[in-house]
Protein backbone atom coordinates (compact mmCIF):
# COMPACT_ATOMS: atom_id res chain seq x y z
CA UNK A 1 -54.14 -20.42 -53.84
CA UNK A 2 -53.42 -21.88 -50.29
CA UNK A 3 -56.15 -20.38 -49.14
CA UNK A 4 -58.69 -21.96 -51.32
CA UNK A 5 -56.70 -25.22 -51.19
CA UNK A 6 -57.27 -25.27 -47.25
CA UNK A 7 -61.22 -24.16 -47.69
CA UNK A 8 -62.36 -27.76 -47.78
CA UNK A 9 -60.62 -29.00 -45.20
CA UNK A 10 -61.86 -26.05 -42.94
CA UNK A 11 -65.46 -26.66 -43.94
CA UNK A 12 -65.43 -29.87 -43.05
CA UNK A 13 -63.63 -29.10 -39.67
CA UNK A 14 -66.59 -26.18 -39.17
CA UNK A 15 -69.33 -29.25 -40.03
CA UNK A 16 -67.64 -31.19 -37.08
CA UNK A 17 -67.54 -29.15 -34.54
CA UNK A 18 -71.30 -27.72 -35.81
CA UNK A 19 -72.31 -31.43 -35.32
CA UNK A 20 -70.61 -31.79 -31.79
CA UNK A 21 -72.26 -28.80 -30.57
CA UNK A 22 -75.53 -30.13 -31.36
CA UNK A 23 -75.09 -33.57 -30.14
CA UNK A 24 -74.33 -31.75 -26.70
CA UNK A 25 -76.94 -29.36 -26.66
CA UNK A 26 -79.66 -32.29 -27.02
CA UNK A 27 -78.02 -34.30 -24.92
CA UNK A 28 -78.00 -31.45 -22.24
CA UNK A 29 -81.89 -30.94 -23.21
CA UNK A 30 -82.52 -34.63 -22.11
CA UNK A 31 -81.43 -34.01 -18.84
CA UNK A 32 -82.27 -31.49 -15.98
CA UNK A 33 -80.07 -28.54 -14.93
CA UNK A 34 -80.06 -27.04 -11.57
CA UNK A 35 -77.32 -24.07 -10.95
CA UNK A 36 -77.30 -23.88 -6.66
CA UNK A 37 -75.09 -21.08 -5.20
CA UNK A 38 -74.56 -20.31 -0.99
CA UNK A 39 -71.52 -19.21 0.94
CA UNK A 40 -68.67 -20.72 2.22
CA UNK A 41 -69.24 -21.82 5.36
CA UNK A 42 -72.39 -23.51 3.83
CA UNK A 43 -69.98 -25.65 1.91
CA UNK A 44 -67.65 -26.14 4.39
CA UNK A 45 -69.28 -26.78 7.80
CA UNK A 46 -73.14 -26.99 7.57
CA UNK A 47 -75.43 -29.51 6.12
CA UNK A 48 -75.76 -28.45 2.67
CA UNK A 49 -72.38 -30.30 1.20
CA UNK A 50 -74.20 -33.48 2.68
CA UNK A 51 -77.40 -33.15 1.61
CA UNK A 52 -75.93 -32.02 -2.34
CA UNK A 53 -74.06 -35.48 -1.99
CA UNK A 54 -76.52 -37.24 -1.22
CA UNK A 55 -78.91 -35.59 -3.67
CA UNK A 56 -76.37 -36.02 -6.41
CA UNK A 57 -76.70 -39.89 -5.98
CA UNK A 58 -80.03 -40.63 -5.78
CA UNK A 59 -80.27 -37.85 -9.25
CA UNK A 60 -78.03 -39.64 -11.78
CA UNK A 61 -79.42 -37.33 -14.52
CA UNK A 62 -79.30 -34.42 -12.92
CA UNK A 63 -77.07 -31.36 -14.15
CA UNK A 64 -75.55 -29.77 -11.24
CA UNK A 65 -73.81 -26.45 -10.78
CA UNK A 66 -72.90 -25.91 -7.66
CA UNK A 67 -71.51 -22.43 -6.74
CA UNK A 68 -69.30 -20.51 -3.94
CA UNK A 69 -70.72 -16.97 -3.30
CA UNK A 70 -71.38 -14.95 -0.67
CA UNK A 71 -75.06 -14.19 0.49
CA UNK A 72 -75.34 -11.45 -1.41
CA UNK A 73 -74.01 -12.43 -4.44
CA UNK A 74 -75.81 -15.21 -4.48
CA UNK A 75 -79.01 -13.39 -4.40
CA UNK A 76 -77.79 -11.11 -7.15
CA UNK A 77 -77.31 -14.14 -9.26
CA UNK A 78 -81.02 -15.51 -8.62
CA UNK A 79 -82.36 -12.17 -9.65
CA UNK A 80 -80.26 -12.55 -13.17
CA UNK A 81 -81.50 -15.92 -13.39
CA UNK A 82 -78.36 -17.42 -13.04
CA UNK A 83 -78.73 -19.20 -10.18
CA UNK A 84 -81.64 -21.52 -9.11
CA UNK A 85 -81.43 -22.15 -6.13
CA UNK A 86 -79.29 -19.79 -3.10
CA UNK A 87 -79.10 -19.82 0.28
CA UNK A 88 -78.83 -16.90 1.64
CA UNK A 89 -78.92 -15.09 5.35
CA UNK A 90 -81.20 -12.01 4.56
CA UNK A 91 -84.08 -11.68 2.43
CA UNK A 92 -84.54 -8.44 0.69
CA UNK A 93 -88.22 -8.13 -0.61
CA UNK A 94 -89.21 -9.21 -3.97
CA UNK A 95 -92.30 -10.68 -4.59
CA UNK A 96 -91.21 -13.56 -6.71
CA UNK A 97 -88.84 -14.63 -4.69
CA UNK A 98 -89.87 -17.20 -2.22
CA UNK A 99 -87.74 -17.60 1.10
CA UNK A 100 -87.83 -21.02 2.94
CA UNK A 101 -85.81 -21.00 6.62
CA UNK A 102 -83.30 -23.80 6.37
CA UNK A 103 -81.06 -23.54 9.49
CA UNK A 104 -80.19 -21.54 11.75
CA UNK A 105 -76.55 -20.90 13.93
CA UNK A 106 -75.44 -18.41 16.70
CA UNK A 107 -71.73 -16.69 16.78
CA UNK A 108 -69.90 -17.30 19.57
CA UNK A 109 -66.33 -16.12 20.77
CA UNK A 110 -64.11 -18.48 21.17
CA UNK A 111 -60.45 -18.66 21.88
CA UNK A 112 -57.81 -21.46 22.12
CA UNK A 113 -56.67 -22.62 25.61
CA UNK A 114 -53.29 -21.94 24.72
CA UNK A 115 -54.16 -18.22 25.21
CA UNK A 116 -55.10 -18.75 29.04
CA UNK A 117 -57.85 -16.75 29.55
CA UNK A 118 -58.70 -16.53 32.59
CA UNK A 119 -62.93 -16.07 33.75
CA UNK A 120 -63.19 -12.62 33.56
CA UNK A 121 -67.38 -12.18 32.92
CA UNK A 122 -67.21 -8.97 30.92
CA UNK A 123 -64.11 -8.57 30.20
CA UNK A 124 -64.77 -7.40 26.84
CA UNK A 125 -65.81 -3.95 28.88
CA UNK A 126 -62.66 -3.75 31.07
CA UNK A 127 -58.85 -3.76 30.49
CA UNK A 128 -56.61 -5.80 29.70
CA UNK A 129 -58.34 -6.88 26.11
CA UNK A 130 -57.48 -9.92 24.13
CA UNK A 131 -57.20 -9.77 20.62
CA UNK A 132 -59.59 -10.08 17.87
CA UNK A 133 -59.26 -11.86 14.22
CA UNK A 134 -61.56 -10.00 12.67
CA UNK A 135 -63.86 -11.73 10.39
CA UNK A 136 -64.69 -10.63 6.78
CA UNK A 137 -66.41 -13.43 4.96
CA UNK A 138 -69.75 -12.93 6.31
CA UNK A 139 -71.77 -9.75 6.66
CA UNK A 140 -73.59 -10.58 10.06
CA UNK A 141 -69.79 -11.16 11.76
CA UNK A 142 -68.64 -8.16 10.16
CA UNK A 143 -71.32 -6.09 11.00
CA UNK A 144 -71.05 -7.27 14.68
CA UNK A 145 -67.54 -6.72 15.19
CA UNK A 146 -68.35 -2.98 13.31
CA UNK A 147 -70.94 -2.10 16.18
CA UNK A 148 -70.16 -4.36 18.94
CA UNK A 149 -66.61 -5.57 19.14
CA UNK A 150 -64.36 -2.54 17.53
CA UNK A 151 -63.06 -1.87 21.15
CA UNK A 152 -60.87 -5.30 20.68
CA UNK A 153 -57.39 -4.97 19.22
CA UNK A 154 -56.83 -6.61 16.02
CA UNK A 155 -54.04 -6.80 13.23
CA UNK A 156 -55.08 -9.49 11.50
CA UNK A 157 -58.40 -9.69 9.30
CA UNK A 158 -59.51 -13.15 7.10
CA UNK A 159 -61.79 -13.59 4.74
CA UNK A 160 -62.05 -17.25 4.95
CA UNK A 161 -63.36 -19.24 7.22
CA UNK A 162 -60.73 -22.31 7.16
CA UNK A 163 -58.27 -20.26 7.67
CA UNK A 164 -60.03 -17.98 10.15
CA UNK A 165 -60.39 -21.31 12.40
CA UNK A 166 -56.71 -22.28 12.35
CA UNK A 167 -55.66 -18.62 13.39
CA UNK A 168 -57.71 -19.13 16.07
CA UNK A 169 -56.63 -21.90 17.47
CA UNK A 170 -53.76 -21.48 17.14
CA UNK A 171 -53.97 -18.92 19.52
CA UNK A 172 -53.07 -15.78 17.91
CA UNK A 173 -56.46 -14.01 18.75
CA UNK A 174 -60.20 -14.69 19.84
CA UNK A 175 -62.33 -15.74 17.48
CA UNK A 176 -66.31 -15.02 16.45
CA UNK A 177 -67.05 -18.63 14.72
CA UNK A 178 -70.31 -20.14 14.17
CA UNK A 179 -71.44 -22.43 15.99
CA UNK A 180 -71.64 -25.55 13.31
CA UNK A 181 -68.10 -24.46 12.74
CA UNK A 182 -66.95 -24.62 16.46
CA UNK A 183 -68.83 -27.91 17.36
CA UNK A 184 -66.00 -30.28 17.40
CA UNK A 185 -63.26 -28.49 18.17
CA UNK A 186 -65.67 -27.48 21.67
CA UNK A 187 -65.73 -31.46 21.97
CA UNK A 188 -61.96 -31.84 20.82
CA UNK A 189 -60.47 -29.32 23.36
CA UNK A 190 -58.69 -27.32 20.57
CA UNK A 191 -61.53 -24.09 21.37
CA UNK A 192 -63.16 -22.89 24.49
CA UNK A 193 -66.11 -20.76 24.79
CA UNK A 194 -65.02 -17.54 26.79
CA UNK A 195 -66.70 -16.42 29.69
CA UNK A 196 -68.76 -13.21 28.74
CA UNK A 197 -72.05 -11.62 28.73
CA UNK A 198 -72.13 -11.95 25.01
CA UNK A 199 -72.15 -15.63 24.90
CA UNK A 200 -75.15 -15.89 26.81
CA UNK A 201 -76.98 -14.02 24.30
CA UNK A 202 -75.22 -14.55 20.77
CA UNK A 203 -75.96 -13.50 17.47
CA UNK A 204 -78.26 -15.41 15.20
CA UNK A 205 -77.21 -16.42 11.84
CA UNK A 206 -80.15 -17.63 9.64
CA UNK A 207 -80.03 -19.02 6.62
CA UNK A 208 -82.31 -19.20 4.06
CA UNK A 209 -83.75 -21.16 0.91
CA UNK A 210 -84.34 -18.60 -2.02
CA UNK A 211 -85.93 -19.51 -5.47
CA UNK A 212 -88.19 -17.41 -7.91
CA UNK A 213 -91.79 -18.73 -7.19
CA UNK A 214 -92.17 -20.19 -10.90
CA UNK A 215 -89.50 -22.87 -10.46
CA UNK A 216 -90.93 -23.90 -6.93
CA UNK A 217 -92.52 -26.94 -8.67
CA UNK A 218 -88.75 -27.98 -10.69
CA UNK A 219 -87.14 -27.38 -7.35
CA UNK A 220 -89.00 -29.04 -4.80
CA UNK A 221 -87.25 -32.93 -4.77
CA UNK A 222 -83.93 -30.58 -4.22
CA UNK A 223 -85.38 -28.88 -1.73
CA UNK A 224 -87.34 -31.42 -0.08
CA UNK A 225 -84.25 -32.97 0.38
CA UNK A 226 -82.23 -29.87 1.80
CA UNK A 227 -85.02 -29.68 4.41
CA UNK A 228 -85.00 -33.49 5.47
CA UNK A 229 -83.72 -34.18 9.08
């Protein structure tokens, strides 16, 4: 029959691909594997994109996974083991876990000069309020704007922080940005700090290393590295 006709040719197609597998899997064996997950604006805007770079080249045989998540995702995935290495901004107790400060940020409002605000010291308390992009993509700004900020107007809402940044400057609402975020466009004109009480005491974003305890020893070039100044 056909079917018997074609067996040969599919066992020796199955042998193959048996044989690929296992030329992959030792090769994989022979080198080191490291799966690192943080959010966004960790990629994007603070030190850690560097520092992976940089990492990267000086680890030829390293296997490297690196991972977009939000903080608490991220910690999620180190507690299924699917993720070495996290950074994350709170640290929920587990004793094999082991939390290592890595930076630190504050959240500032900013706005672009195009909106022509004038000084107005609290005006976040009077009338006349400006408009607020409200920020989803990261619990701390979220949770501000929840108990702090809901008296602003606001119609539009991103979860991104890119994109959160252009909206801003280009004017169509305040902004609550981080501070490694806002750094050059402060220098570059294109943002201006406003003039309230809340600037003068803003919100802290920390950001944390987070490992289980047992790997410690794999993990510490990687993280000696992350924590280099």
């Amino acid at each position: 029959t056909m079917g018997m006709q074609f067996l040969p040719y599919a066992m020796q197609l199955f042998n193959s691909m048996a044989a690929c597998l296992d030329f992959v899997r030792s090769y994989e064996t022979q080198m080191k594997r490291l799966t690192i997950s943080a959010p966004v604006t960790c990629w994007d805007f603070g030190p850690l994109s560097k520092t992976i770079l940089n990492f990267c080249q000086h680890t030829p045989d390293m296997l490297l996974d690196l991972l977009r998540n939000d903080s608490a995702s991220t910690y999620r995935s180190l507690v299924a083991n699917v993720v070495d290495l996290g950074v994350v901004y709170t640290t929920p107790l587990n004793p094999d876990v082991e939390y290592v400060p890595y930076f630190q940020e504050e959240l500032y409002l900013v706005a672009s000069p195009k909106m022509h605000l004038p000084p107005q010291g609290d005006f976040l308390y009077e009338g006349g309020k400006p408009p607020l992009i409200r920020p989803s993509y990261g619990v701390v700004a979220a949770q501000l704007v929840e108990e702090s900020l809901y008296m602003l107007p606001s119609r539009i809402t991103s979860d991104h922080p890119s994109l959160y940044l252009d909206l801003v400057k280009s004017g169509m609402g305040i902004g609550l940005l981080q501070s490694t975020i806002i750094e050059e466009e402060l220098k570059n004109g294109t943002l201006e700090m406003i003039d309230c009480t809340y600037n003068t005491h803003p919100i802290l974003y920390k950001n944390y290393l987070a490992y289980f305890k047992r790997k410690k020893q794999m993990l510490a070039p990687l993280i000696d590295s992350l924590l280099e100044k």
